[in-house]
Protein backbone atom coordinates (compact mmCIF):
# COMPACT_ATOMS: atom_id res chain seq x y z
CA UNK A 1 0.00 0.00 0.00
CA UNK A 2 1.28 3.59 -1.02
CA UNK A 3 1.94 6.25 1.97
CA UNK A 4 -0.48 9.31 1.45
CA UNK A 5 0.47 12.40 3.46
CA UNK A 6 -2.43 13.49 5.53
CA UNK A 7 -4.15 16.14 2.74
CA UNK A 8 -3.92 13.71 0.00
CA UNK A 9 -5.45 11.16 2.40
CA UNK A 10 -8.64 13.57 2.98
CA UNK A 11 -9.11 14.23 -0.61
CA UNK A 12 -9.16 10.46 -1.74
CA UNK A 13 -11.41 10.05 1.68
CA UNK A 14 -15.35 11.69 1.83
CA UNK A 15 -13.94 13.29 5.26
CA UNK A 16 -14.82 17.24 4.88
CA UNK A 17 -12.31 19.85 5.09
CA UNK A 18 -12.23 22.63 7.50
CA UNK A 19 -12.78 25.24 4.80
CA UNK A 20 -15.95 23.04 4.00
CA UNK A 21 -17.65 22.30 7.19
CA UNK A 22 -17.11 26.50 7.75
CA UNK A 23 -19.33 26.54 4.36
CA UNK A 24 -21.61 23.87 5.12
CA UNK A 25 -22.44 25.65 8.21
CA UNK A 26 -22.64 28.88 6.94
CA UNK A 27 -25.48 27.56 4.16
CA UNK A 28 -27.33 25.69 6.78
CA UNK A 29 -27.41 29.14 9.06
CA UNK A 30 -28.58 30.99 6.30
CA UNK A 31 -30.95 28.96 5.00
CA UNK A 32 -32.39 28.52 8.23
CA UNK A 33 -32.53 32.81 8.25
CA UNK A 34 -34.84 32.39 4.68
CA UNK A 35 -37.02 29.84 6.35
CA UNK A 36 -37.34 32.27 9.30
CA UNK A 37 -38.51 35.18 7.26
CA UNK A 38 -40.98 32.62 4.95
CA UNK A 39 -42.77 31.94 8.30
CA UNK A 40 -42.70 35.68 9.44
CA UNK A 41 -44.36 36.82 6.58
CA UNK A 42 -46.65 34.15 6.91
CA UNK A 43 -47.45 34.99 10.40
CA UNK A 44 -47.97 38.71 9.08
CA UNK A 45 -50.67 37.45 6.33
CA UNK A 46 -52.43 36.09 8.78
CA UNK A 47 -52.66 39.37 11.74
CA UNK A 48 -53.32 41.23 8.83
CA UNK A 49 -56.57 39.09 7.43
CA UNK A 50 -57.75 39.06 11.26
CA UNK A 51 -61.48 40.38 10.64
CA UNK A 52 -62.55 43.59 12.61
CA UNK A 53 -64.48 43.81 15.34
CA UNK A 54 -67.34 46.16 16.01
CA UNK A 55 -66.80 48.67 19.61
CA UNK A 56 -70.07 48.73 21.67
CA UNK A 57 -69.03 52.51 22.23
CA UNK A 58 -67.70 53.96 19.24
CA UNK A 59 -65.25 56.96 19.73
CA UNK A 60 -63.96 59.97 17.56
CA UNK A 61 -60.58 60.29 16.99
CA UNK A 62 -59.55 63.90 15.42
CA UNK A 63 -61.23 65.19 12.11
CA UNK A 64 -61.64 64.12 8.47
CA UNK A 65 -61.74 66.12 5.29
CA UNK A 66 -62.61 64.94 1.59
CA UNK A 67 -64.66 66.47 -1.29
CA UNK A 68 -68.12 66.43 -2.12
CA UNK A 69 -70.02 68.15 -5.03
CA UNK A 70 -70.77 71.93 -5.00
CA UNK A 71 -74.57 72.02 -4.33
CA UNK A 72 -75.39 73.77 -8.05
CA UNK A 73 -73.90 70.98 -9.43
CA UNK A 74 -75.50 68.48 -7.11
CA UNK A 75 -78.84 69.95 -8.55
CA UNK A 76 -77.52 70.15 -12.25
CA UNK A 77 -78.05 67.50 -14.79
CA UNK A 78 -74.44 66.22 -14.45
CA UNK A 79 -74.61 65.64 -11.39
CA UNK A 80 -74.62 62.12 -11.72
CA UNK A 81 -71.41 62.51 -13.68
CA UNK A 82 -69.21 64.12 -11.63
CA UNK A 83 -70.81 62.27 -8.36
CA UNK A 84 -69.14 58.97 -10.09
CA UNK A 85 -66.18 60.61 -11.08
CA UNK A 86 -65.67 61.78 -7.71
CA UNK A 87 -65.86 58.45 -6.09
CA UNK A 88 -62.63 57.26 -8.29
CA UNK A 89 -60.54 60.64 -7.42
CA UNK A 90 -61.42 61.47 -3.86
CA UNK A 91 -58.63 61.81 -1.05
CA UNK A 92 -59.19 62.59 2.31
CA UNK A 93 -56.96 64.05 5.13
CA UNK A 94 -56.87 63.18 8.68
CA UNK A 95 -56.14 66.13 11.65
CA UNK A 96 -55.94 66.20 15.69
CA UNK A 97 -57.62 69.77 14.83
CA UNK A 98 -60.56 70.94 12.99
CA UNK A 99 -59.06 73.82 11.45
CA UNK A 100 -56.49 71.37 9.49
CA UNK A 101 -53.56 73.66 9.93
CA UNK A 102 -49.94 72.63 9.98
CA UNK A 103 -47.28 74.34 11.52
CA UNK A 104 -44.19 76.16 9.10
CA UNK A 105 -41.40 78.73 9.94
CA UNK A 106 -41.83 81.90 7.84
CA UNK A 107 -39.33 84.46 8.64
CA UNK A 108 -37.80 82.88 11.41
CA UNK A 109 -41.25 82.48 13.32
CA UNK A 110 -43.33 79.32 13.11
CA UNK A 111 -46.94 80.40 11.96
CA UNK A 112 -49.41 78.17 11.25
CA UNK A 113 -51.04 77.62 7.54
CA UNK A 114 -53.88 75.62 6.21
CA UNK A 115 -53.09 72.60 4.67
CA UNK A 116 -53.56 72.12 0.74
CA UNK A 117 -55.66 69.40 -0.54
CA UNK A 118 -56.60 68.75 -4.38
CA UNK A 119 -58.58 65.68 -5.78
CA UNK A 120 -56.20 62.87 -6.97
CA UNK A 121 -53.69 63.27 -9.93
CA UNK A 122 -52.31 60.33 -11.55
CA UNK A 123 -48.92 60.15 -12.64
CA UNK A 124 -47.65 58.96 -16.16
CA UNK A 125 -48.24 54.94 -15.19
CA UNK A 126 -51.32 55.62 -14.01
CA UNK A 127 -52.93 56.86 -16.99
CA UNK A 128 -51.28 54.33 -19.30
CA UNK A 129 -52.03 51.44 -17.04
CA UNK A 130 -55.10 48.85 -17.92
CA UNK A 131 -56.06 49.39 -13.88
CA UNK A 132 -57.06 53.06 -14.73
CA UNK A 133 -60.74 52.87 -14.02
CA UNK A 134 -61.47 56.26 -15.92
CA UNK A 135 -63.73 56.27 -18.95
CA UNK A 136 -62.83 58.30 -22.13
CA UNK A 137 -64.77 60.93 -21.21
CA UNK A 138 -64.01 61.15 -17.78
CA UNK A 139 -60.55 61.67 -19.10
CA UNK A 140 -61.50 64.44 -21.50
CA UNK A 141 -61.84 66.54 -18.04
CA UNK A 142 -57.94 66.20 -17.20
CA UNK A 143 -54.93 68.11 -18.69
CA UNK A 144 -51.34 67.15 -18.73
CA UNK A 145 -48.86 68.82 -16.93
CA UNK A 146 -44.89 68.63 -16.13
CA UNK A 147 -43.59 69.21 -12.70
CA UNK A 148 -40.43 69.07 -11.13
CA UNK A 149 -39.76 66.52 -8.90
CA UNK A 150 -36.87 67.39 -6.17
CA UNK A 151 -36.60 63.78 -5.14
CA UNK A 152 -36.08 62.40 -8.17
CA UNK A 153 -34.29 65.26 -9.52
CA UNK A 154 -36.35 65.13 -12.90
CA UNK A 155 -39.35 66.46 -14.80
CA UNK A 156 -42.53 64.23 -13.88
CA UNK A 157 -45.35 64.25 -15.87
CA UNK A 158 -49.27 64.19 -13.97
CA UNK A 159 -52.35 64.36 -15.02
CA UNK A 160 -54.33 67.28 -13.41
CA UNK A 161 -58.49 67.89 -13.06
CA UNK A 162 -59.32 71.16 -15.14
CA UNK A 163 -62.19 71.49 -13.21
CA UNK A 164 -61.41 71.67 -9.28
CA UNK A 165 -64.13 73.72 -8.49
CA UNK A 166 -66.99 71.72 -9.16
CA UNK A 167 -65.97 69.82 -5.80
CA UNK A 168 -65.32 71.77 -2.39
CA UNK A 169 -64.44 70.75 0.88
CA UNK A 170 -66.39 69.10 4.10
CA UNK A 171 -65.08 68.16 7.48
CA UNK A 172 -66.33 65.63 9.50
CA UNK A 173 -65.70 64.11 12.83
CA UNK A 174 -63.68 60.43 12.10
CA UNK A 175 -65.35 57.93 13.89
CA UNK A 176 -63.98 54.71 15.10
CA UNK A 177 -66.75 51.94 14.97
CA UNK A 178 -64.48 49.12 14.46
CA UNK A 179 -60.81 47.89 15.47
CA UNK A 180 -58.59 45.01 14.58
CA UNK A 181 -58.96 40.82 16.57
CA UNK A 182 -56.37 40.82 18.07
CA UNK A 183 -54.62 36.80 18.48
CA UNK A 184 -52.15 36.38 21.56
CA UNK A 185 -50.51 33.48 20.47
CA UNK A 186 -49.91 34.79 16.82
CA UNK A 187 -48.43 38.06 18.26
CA UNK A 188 -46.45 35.90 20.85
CA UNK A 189 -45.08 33.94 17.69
CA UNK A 190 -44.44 37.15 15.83
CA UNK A 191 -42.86 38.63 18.67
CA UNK A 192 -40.32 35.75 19.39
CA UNK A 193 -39.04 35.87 16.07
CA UNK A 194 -38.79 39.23 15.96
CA UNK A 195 -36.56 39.15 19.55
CA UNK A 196 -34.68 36.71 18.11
CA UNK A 197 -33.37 39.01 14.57
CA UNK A 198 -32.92 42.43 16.50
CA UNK A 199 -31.04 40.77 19.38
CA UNK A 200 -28.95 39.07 16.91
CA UNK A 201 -28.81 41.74 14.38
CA UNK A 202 -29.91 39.80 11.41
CA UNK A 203 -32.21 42.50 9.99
CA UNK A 204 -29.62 43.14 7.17
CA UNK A 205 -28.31 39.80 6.75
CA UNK A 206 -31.99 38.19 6.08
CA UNK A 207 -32.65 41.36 3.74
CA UNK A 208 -29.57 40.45 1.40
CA UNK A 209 -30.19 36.62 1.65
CA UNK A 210 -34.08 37.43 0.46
CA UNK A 211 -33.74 40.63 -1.57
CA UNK A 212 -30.04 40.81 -2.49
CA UNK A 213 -28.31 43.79 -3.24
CA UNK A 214 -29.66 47.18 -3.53
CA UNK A 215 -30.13 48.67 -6.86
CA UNK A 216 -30.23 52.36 -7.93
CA UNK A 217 -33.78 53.35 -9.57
CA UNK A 218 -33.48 53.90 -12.76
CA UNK A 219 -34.55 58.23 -12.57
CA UNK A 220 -31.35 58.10 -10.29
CA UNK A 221 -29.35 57.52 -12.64
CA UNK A 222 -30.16 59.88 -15.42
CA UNK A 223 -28.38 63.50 -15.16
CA UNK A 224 -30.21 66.08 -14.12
CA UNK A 225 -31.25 68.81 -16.43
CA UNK A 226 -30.66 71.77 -14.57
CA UNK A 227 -27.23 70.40 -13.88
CA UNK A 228 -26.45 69.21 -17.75
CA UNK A 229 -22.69 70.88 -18.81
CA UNK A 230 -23.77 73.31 -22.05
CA UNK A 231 -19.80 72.48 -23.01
CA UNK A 232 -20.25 68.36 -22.56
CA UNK A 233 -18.89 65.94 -24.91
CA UNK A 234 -17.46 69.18 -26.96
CA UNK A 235 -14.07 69.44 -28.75
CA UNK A 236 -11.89 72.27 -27.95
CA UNK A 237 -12.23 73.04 -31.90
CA UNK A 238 -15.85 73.43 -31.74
CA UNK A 239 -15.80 75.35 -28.17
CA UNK A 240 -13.03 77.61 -30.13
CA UNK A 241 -15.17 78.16 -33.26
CA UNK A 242 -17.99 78.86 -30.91
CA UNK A 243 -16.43 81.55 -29.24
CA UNK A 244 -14.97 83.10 -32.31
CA UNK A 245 -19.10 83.30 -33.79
CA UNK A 246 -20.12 85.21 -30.52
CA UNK A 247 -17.16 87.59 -30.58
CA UNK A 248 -18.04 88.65 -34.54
């Protein structure tokens, strides 16, 4: 029989190497970190289809404010109209106070100012998407306008209703009639899991493992426009010619 030194022996053997179990172990852990966040989610569907229970006293919490029609126009003929189209672009605000005001510094003093509200506008994928629940000629009664979006450093197109004053404004006490089942032994399960990732710090690792890494959004990327070099991909030639026109 040949003599094998001790690393040939453990390749020609099925004995793991260090470098292996380490692996091995490191798969298993992480694996066991996907599994983890399968069953939190799952535990999450299910809180969140717990049905809602009705409160024998119900209680107001703070103020509500949406649109409803302009009384002319509730006693027009198109009032039907614009009473559907309103149900598909209503919003609604929620406040502590009834006056709805907000508070903002304005020359070094904090004043308070009513907050702005406006029926829904839907952005460029909105109004090309097959989920738009607008008719053709609901849409004849919206315009298209650019804006400037300082968060995605870019020119974002909406589309706008040309005729906001058909609606106006009502507040309202918010009532609550109903609130959320609430399961102890699902939040007990939710909670242990959760113990178990912040104590450990695991957070980021199960968010790579699940999601991978982070991209950059695509607007992100582009330049800006208000940034955009007038002299970019220019030879000195041309720059030189340039000058040479605005001086004659």
């Amino acid at each position: 029989m040949e003599n094998y030194a001790v690393d040939e022996y453990a390749l020609c053997t099925r004995f793991k190497s260090k470098r292996r179990k380490k692996r091995l172990v490191k798969e298993d852990f992480e694996k066991h970190l996907i599994q983890l966040r399968k069953l939190e989610v799952e535990l999450w569907r299910k809180r969140k289809d717990l049905p809602l229970v009705s409160l024998e006293v119900p209680y107001q919490k703070g103020w509500q404010r949406n649109f409803k029609l302009r009384d002319d126009i509730a006693r027009s003929s198109e009032a039907s109209f614009y009473k559907e189209l309103l149900e598909k672009i209503n919003t609604w605000q929620f406040s502590p106070e009834k006056s709805f005001e907000r508070k903002k510094k304005r020359k070094r003093k904090h004043v308070y100012v009513e907050k702005f509200q406006t029926v829904k506008e839907f952005s460029e994928w909105e109004w090309k998407s097959s989920k738009l629940e607008l008719t053709e000629k609901e849409k004849a009664h919206f315009y298209k306008r650019e804006r400037w979006c300082g968060n995605c450093k870019r020119y974002k197109i909406h589309y706008v209703f040309n005729e906001p004053w058909r609606y106006v404004l009502r507040v309202s006490p918010y009532m609550i009639t109903h609130t959320k089942m609430v399961d102890s032994d699902l939040e007990s399960e939710i909670q242990v899991i959760e113990n178990y990732i912040v104590n450990h710090n695991l957070r980021g690792k199960t968010n790579r493992l699940i999601h991978g890494s982070s991209r950059k959004w695509s607007y992100y990327e582009k330049e800006n426009p208000k940034e955009i070099s007038p002299i970019k991909n220019k030879s000195l030639n041309v720059l030189y010619q340039q000058y040479i026109d605005e001086m004659i």
